[in-house]
Protein backbone atom coordinates (compact mmCIF):
# COMPACT_ATOMS: atom_id res chain seq x y z
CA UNK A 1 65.69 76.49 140.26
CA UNK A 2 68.69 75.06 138.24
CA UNK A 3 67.37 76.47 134.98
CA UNK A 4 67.61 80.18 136.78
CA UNK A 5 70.61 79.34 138.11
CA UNK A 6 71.94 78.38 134.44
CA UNK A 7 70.77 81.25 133.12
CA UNK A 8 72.54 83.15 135.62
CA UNK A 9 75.27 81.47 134.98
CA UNK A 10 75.83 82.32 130.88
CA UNK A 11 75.11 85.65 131.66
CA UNK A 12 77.29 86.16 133.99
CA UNK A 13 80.04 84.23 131.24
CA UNK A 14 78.93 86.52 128.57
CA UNK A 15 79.32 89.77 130.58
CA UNK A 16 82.95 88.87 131.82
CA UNK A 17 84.07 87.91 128.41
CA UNK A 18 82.86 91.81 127.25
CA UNK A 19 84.62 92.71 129.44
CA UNK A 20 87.81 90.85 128.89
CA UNK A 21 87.29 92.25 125.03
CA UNK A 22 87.64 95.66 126.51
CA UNK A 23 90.90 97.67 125.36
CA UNK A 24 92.32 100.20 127.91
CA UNK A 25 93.96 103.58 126.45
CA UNK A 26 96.66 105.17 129.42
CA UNK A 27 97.27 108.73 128.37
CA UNK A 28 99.81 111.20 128.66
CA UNK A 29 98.47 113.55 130.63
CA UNK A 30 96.95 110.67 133.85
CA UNK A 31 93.79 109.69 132.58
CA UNK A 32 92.74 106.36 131.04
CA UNK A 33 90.08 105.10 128.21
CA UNK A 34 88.08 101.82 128.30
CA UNK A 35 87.69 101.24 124.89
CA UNK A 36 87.34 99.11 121.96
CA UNK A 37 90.41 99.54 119.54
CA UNK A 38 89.12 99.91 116.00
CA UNK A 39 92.52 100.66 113.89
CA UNK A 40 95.80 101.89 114.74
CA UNK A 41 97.10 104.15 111.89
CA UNK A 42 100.36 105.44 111.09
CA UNK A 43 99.94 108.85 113.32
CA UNK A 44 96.38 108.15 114.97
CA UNK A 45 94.44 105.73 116.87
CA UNK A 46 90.62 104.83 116.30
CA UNK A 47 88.50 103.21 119.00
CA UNK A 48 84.63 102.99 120.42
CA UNK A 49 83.02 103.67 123.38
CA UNK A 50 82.09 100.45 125.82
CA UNK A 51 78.22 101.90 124.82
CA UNK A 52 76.85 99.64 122.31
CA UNK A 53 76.52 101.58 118.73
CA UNK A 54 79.19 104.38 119.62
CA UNK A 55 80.80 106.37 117.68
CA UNK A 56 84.49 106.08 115.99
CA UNK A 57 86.70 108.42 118.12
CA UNK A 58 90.33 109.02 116.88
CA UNK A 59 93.24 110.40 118.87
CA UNK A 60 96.83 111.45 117.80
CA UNK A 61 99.50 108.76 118.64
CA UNK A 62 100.94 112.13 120.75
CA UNK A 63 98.63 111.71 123.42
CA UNK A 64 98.92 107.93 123.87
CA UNK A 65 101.63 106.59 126.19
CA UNK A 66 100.66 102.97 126.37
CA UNK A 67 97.76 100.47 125.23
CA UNK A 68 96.34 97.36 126.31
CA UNK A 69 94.62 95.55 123.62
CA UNK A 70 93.47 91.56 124.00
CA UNK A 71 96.31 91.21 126.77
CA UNK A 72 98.96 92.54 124.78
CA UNK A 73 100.33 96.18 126.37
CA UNK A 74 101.79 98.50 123.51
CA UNK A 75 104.54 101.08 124.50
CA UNK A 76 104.38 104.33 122.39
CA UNK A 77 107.15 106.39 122.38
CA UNK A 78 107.57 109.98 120.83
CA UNK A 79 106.25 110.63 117.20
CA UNK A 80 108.93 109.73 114.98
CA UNK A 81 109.29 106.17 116.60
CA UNK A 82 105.53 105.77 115.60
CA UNK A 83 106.25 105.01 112.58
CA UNK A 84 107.72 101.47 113.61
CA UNK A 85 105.19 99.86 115.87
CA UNK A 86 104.52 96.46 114.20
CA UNK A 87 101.09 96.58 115.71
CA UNK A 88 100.10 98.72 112.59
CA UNK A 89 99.51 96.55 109.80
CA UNK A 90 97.64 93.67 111.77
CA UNK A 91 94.95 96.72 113.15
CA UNK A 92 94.67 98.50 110.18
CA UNK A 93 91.89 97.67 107.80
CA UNK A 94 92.72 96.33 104.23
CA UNK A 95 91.70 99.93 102.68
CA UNK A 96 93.88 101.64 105.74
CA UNK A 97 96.55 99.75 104.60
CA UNK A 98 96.00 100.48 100.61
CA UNK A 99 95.60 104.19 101.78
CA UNK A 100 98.42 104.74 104.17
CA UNK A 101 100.74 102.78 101.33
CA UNK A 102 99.19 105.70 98.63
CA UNK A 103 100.13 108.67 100.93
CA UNK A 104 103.43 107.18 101.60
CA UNK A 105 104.49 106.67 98.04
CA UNK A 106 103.43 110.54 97.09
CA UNK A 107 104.97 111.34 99.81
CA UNK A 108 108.10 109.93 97.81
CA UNK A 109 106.98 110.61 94.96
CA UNK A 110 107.39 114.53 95.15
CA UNK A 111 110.82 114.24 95.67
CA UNK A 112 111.27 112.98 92.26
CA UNK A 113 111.63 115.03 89.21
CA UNK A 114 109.69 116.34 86.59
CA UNK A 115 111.89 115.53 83.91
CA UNK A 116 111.92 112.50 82.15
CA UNK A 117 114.64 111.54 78.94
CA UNK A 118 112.99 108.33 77.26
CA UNK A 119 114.88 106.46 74.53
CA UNK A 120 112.42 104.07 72.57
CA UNK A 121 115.02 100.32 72.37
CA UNK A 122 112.68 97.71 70.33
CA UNK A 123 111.74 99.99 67.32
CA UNK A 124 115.50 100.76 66.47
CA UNK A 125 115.24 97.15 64.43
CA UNK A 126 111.96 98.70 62.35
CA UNK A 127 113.90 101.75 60.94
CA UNK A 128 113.53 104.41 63.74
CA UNK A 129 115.78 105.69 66.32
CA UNK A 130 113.95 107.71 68.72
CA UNK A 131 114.02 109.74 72.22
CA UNK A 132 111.48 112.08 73.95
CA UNK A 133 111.74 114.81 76.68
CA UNK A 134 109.05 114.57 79.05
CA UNK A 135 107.84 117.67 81.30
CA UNK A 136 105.26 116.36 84.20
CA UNK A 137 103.13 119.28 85.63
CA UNK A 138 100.43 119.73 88.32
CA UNK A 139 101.62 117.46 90.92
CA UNK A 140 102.77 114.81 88.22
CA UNK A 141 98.81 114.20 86.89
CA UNK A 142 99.74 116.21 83.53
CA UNK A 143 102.84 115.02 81.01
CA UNK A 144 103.74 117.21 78.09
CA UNK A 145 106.33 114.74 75.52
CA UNK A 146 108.09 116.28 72.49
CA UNK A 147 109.40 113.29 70.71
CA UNK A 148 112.77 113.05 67.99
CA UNK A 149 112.29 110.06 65.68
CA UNK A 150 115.23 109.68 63.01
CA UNK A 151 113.47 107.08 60.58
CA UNK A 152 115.41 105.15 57.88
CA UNK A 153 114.79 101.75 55.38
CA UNK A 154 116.79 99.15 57.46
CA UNK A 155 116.34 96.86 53.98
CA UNK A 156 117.80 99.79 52.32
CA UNK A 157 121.58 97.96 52.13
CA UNK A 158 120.74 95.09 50.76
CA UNK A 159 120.61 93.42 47.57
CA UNK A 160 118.32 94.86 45.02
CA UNK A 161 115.72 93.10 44.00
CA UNK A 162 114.68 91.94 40.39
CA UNK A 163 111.11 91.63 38.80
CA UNK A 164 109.85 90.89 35.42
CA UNK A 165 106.92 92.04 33.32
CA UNK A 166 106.03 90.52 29.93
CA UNK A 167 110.24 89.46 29.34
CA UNK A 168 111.70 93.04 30.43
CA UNK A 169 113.51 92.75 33.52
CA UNK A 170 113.77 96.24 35.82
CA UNK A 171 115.71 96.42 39.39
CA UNK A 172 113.77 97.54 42.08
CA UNK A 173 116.01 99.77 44.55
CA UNK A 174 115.35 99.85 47.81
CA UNK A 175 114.59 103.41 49.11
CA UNK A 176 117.41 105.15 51.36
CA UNK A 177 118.17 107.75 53.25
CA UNK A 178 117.17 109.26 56.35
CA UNK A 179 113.46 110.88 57.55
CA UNK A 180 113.03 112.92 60.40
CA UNK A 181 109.74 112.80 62.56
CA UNK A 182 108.40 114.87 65.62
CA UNK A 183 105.22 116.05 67.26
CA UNK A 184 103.82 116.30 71.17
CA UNK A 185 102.10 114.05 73.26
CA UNK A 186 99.80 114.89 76.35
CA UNK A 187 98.94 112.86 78.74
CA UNK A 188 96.79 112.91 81.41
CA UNK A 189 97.75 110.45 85.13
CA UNK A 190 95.81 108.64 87.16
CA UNK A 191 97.54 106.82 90.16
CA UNK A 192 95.98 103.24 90.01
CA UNK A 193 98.42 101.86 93.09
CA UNK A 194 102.06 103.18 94.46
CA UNK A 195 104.70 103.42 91.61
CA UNK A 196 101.72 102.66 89.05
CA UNK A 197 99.54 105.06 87.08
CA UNK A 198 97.08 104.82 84.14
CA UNK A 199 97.12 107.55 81.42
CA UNK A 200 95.35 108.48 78.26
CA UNK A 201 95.31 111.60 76.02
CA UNK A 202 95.97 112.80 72.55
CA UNK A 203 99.19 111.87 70.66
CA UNK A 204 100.12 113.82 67.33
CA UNK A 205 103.22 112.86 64.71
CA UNK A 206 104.22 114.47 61.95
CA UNK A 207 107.07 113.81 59.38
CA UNK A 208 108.73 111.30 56.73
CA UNK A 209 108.73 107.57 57.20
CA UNK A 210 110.63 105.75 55.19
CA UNK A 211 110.84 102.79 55.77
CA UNK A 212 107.33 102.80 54.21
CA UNK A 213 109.06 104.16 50.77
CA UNK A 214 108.82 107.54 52.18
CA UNK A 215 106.09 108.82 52.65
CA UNK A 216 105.38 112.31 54.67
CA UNK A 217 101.99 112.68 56.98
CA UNK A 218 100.23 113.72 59.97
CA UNK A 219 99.08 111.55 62.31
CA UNK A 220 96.73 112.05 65.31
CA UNK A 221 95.78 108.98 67.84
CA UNK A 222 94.29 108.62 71.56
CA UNK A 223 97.01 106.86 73.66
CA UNK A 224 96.20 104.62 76.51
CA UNK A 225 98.77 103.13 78.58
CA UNK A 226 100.56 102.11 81.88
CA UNK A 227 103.45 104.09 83.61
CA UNK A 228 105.56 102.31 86.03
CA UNK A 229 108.39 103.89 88.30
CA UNK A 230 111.23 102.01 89.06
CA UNK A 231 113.15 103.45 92.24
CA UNK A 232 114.68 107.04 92.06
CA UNK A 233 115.45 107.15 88.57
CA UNK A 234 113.91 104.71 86.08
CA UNK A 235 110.67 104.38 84.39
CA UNK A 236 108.73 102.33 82.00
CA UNK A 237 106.00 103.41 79.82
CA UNK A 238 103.82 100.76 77.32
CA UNK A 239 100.61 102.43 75.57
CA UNK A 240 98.80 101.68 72.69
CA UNK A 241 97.30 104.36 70.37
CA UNK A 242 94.26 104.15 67.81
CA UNK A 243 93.21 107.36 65.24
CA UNK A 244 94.16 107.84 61.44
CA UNK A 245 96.74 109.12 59.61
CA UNK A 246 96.40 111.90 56.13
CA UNK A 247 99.37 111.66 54.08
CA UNK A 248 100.91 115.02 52.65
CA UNK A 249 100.45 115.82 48.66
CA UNK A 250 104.57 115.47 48.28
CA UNK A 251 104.08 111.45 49.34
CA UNK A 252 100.64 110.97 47.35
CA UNK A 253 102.81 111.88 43.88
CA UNK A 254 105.06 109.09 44.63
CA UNK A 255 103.09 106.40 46.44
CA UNK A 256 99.68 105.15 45.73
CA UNK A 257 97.95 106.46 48.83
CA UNK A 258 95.71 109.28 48.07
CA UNK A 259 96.17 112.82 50.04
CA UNK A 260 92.43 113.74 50.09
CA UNK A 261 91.85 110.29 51.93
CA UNK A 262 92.05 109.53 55.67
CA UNK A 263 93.56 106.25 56.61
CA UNK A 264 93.03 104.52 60.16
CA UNK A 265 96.28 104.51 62.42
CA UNK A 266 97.22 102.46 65.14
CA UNK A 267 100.67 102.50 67.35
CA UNK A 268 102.37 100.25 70.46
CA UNK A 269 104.81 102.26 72.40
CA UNK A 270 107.10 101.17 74.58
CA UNK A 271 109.70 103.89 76.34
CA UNK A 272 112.50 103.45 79.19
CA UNK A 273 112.86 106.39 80.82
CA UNK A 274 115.28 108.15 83.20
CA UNK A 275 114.46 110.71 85.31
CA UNK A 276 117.32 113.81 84.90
């Protein structure tokens, strides 16, 4: 007889603490849901059935005018105050949260522009002054860069050097003036997390280097790299590039690389850039 009545006895606990689990929806138009609160979203609210195995439901935020989850009672007012319910981020699901974070920043993110003016700061020191004009297309996935590289021999100014070959002496000048380089760059975005993206795509160059004595070529490379948006205006680009490089038949006269030869190529970019 005690046994039953102990067994009577956790049931009895188990089926009022079910019951104290149960969430209560109060809805705008008089009715009322006894429920089990799944996630509470930005504009929505998910929740099951009391019938073991249910279904998710979800219901606009609209419809809701108060909740009672776990003793707590939640006051919903109209849609724009939605927004600010603190009881979002502790019922959302870590994914939810990732998700709802991703819609917000594109949200944001189409208010930007399309235009991009990047100016190329660490290279100046290795003989090349550069910018770029950057045109992003299809919803900011697609990037079309025409770069302006000024090159120049930043050794070029100073003392000549002297070398010696069997007692004859010959000065070796340094080469100067200026080289001009351009091509296009396309790249292809992939958001990885808000304000982040990945991108890849082909990068081609074409023009006169000199602080490498000169010399006048095409180069073609795949570019890989991380852009990064910093508030309304800024940006930061850093990629790295791998392909080859064929020098023109004007540099092969004067330089002892060979123009019917390709050579392997390899690049590290880094750009600031400011939206216009």
């Amino acid at each position: 007889m005690k046994k039953l009545v102990y067994i009577f006895f956790v049931l009895f606990c188990i089926k009022a603490n079910k019951a104290l689990s149960q969430d209560k929806l109060f809805l705008r138009n008089g009715s009322s849901l006894t429920c089990k609160v799944v996630s509470i979203n930005e504009h929505t609210i998910s929740y099951r059935d009391t019938v073991e195995n249910s279904p998710i439901t979800t219901i606009a935020k609209t419809q809701i005018m108060l909740a009672e989850m776990k003793g707590e009672v939640f006051i919903f007012g109209s849609e724009k105050s939605v927004n600010d319910q603190s009881s979002v981020s502790t019922n959302e699901t870590w994914q939810q949260r990732q998700d709802r974070k991703m819609q917000d920043w594109k949200k944001q993110e189409d208010t930007l522009s399309n235009n991009i003016l990047g100016v190329y700061l660490p290279v100046i020191l290795l003989g090349r002054l550069g910018v770029s004009y950057e045109r992003l297309f299809a919803n900011k996935s697609i990037g079309i860069k025409i770069p302006f590289i000024l090159t120049y021999n930043t050794f070029a100014y100073l003392p000549s050097t002297n070398s010696s070959n069997s007692g004859t002496t010959t000065t070796v000048a340094p080469n100067k003036g200026v080289g001009f380089i351009t091509g296009i760059d396309v790249n292809f975005y992939h958001d990885i997390k808000p304000q982040m993206k990945y991108y890849f795509g082909p990068r081609i160059r074409y023009g006169t280097d000199m602080l490498f004595g000169g010399v006048e070529g095409l180069t073609v490379q795949i570019q890989n790299g991380i852009f990064r948006s910093s508030g309304k205006r800024f940006t930061n680009t850093f990629g790295v590039g791998v392909g080859f490089i064929k020098f023109s038949k004007i540099s092969s006269n004067t330089s002892s690389y060979n123009e019917k030869q390709v050579y392997p190529s390899a690049s590290l970019t880094w750009r600031l850039g400011f939206r216009l």
